[in-house]
C-alpha atoms as a PDB file:
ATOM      1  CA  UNK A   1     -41.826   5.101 -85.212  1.00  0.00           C
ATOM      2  CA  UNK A   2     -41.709   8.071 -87.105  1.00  0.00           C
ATOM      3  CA  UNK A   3     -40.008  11.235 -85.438  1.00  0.00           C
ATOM      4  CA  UNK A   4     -43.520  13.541 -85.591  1.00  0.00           C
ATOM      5  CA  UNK A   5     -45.488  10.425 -84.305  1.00  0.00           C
ATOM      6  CA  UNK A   6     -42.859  10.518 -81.274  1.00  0.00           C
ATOM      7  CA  UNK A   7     -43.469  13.614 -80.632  1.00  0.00           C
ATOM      8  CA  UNK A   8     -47.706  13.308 -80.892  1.00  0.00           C
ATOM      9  CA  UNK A   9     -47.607  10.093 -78.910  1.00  0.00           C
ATOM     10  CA  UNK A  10     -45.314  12.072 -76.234  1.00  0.00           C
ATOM     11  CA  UNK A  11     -47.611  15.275 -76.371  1.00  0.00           C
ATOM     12  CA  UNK A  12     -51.340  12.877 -75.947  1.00  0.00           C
ATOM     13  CA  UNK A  13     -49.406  11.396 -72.735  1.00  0.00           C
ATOM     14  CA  UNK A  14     -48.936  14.921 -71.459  1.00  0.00           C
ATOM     15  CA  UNK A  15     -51.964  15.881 -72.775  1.00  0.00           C
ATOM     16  CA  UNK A  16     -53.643  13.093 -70.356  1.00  0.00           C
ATOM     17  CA  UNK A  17     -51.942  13.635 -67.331  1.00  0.00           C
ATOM     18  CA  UNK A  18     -52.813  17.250 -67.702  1.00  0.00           C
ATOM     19  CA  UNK A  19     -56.734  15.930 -67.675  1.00  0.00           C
ATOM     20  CA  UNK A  20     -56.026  14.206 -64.806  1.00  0.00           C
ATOM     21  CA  UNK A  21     -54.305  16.529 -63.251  1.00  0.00           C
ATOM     22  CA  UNK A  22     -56.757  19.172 -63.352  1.00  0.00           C
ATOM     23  CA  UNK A  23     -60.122  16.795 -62.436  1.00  0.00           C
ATOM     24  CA  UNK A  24     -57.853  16.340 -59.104  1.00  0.00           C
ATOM     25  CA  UNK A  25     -58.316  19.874 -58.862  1.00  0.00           C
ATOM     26  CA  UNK A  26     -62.050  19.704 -59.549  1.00  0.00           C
ATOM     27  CA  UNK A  27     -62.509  20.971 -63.214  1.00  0.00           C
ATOM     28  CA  UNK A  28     -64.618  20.228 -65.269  1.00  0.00           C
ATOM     29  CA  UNK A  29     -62.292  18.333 -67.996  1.00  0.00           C
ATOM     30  CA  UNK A  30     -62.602  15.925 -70.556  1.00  0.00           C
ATOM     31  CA  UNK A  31     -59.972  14.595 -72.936  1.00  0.00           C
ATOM     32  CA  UNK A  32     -61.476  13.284 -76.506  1.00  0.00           C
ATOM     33  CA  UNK A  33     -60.338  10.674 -78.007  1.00  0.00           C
ATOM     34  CA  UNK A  34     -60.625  11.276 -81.817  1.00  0.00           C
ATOM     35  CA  UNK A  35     -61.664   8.288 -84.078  1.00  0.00           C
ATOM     36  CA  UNK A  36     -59.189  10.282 -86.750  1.00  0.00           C
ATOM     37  CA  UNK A  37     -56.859   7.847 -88.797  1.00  0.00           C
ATOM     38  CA  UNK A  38     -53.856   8.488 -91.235  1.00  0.00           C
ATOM     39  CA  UNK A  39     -56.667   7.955 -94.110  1.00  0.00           C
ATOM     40  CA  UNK A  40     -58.273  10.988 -92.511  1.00  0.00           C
ATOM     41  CA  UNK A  41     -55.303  13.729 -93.323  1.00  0.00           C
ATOM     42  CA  UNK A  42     -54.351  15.791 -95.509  1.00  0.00           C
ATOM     43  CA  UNK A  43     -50.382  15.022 -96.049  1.00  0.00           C
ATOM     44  CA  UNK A  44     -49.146  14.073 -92.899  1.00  0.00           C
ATOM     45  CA  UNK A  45     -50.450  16.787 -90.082  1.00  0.00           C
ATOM     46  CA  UNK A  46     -53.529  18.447 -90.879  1.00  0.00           C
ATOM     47  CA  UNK A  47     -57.303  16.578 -91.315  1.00  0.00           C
ATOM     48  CA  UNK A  48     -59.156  16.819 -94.220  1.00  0.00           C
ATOM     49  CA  UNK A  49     -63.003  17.221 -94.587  1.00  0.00           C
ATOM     50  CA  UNK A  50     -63.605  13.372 -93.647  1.00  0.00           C
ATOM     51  CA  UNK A  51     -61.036  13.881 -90.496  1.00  0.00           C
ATOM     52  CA  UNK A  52     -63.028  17.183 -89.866  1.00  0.00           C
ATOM     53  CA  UNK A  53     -66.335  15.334 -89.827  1.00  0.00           C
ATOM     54  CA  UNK A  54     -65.083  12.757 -87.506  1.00  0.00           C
ATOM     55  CA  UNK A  55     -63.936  15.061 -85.166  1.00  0.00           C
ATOM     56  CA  UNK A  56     -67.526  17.378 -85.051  1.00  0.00           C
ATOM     57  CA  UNK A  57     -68.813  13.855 -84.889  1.00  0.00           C
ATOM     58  CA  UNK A  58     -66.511  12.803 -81.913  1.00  0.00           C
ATOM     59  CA  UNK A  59     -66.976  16.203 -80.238  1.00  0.00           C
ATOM     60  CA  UNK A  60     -70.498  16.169 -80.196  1.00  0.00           C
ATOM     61  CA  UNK A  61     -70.521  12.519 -78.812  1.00  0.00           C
ATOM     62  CA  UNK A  62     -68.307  13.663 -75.669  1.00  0.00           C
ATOM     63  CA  UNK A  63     -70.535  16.999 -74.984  1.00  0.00           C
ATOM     64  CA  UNK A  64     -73.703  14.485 -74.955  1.00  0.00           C
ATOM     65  CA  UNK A  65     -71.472  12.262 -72.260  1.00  0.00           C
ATOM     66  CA  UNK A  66     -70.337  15.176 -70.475  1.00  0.00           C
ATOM     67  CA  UNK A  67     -74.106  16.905 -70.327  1.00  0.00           C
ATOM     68  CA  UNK A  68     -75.622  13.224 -68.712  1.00  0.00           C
ATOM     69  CA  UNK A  69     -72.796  13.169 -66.157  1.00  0.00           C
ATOM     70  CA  UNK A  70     -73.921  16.359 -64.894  1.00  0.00           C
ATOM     71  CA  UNK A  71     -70.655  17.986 -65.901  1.00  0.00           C
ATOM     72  CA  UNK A  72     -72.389  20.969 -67.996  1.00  0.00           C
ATOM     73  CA  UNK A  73     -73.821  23.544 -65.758  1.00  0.00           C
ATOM     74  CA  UNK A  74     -75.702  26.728 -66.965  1.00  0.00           C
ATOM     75  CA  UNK A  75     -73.324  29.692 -67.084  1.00  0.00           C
ATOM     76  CA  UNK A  76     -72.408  31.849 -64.222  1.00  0.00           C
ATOM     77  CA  UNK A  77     -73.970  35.479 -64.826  1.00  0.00           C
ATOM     78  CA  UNK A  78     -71.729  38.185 -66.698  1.00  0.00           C
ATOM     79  CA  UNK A  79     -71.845  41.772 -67.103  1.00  0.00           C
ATOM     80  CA  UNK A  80     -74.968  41.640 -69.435  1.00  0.00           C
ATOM     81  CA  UNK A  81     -77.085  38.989 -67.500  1.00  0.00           C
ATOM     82  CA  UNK A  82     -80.834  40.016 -67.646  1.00  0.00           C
ATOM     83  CA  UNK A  83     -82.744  39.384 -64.570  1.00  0.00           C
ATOM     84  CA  UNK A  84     -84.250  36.221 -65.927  1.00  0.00           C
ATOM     85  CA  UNK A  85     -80.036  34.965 -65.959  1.00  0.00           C
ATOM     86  CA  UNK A  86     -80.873  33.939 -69.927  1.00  0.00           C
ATOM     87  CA  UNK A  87     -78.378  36.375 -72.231  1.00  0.00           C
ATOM     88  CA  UNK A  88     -79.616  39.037 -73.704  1.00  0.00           C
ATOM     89  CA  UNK A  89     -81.277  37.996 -77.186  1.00  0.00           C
ATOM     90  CA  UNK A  90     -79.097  41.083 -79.382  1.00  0.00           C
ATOM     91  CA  UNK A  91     -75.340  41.218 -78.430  1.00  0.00           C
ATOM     92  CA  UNK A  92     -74.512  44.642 -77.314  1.00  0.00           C
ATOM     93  CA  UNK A  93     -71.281  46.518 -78.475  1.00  0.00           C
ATOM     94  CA  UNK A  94     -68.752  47.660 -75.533  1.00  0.00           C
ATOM     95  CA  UNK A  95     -66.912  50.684 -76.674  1.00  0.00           C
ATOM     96  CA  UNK A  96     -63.156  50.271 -75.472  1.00  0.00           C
ATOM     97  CA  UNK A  97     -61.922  53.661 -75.515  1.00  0.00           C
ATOM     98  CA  UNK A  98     -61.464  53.900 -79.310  1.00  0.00           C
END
């Protein structure tokens, strides 16, 4: 096993019990599982634009799973809520003491 793929396989374990950990806790968590291969990267670390795709492609699938579990709920309301609780349709610009 190569030292960076020790490292990755060590960091997804962590990565999972993390998931777990927090679900425990009752967030609202998901881990993906990317269908991303060595063919996918660019060098040895970083995806390329097929890697990229399958990773949108992946992400979407999991927000689809997520949404029929129930697990996405509308936003809570924020400092710019209208009364309907949609967000306002132009952003407004929140001057920080500049």
């Amino acid at each position: 096993m190569f030292p960076k793929q020790k490292s990755a396989t060590l960091y997804n374990a962590q990565m999972k019990n993390l998931v777990n950990e927090l679900r425990t806790l009752d967030h609202k968590v998901h881990l993906v599982h990317t269908s991303v291969s060595q063919w996918d990267l660019v060098g040895i670390l970083h995806p390329g634009a097929k890697g990229h795709e399958k990773i949108a492609h992946d992400f979407f699938e999991a927000l689809g799973q997520a949404y029929e579990r129930g697990q996405i709920t509308p936003p809570v309301g924020g400092a710019n809520e209208t009364d309907s609780g949609a967000c306002p349709v132009l952003p407004t610009w929140i001057e920080m003491g500049q």
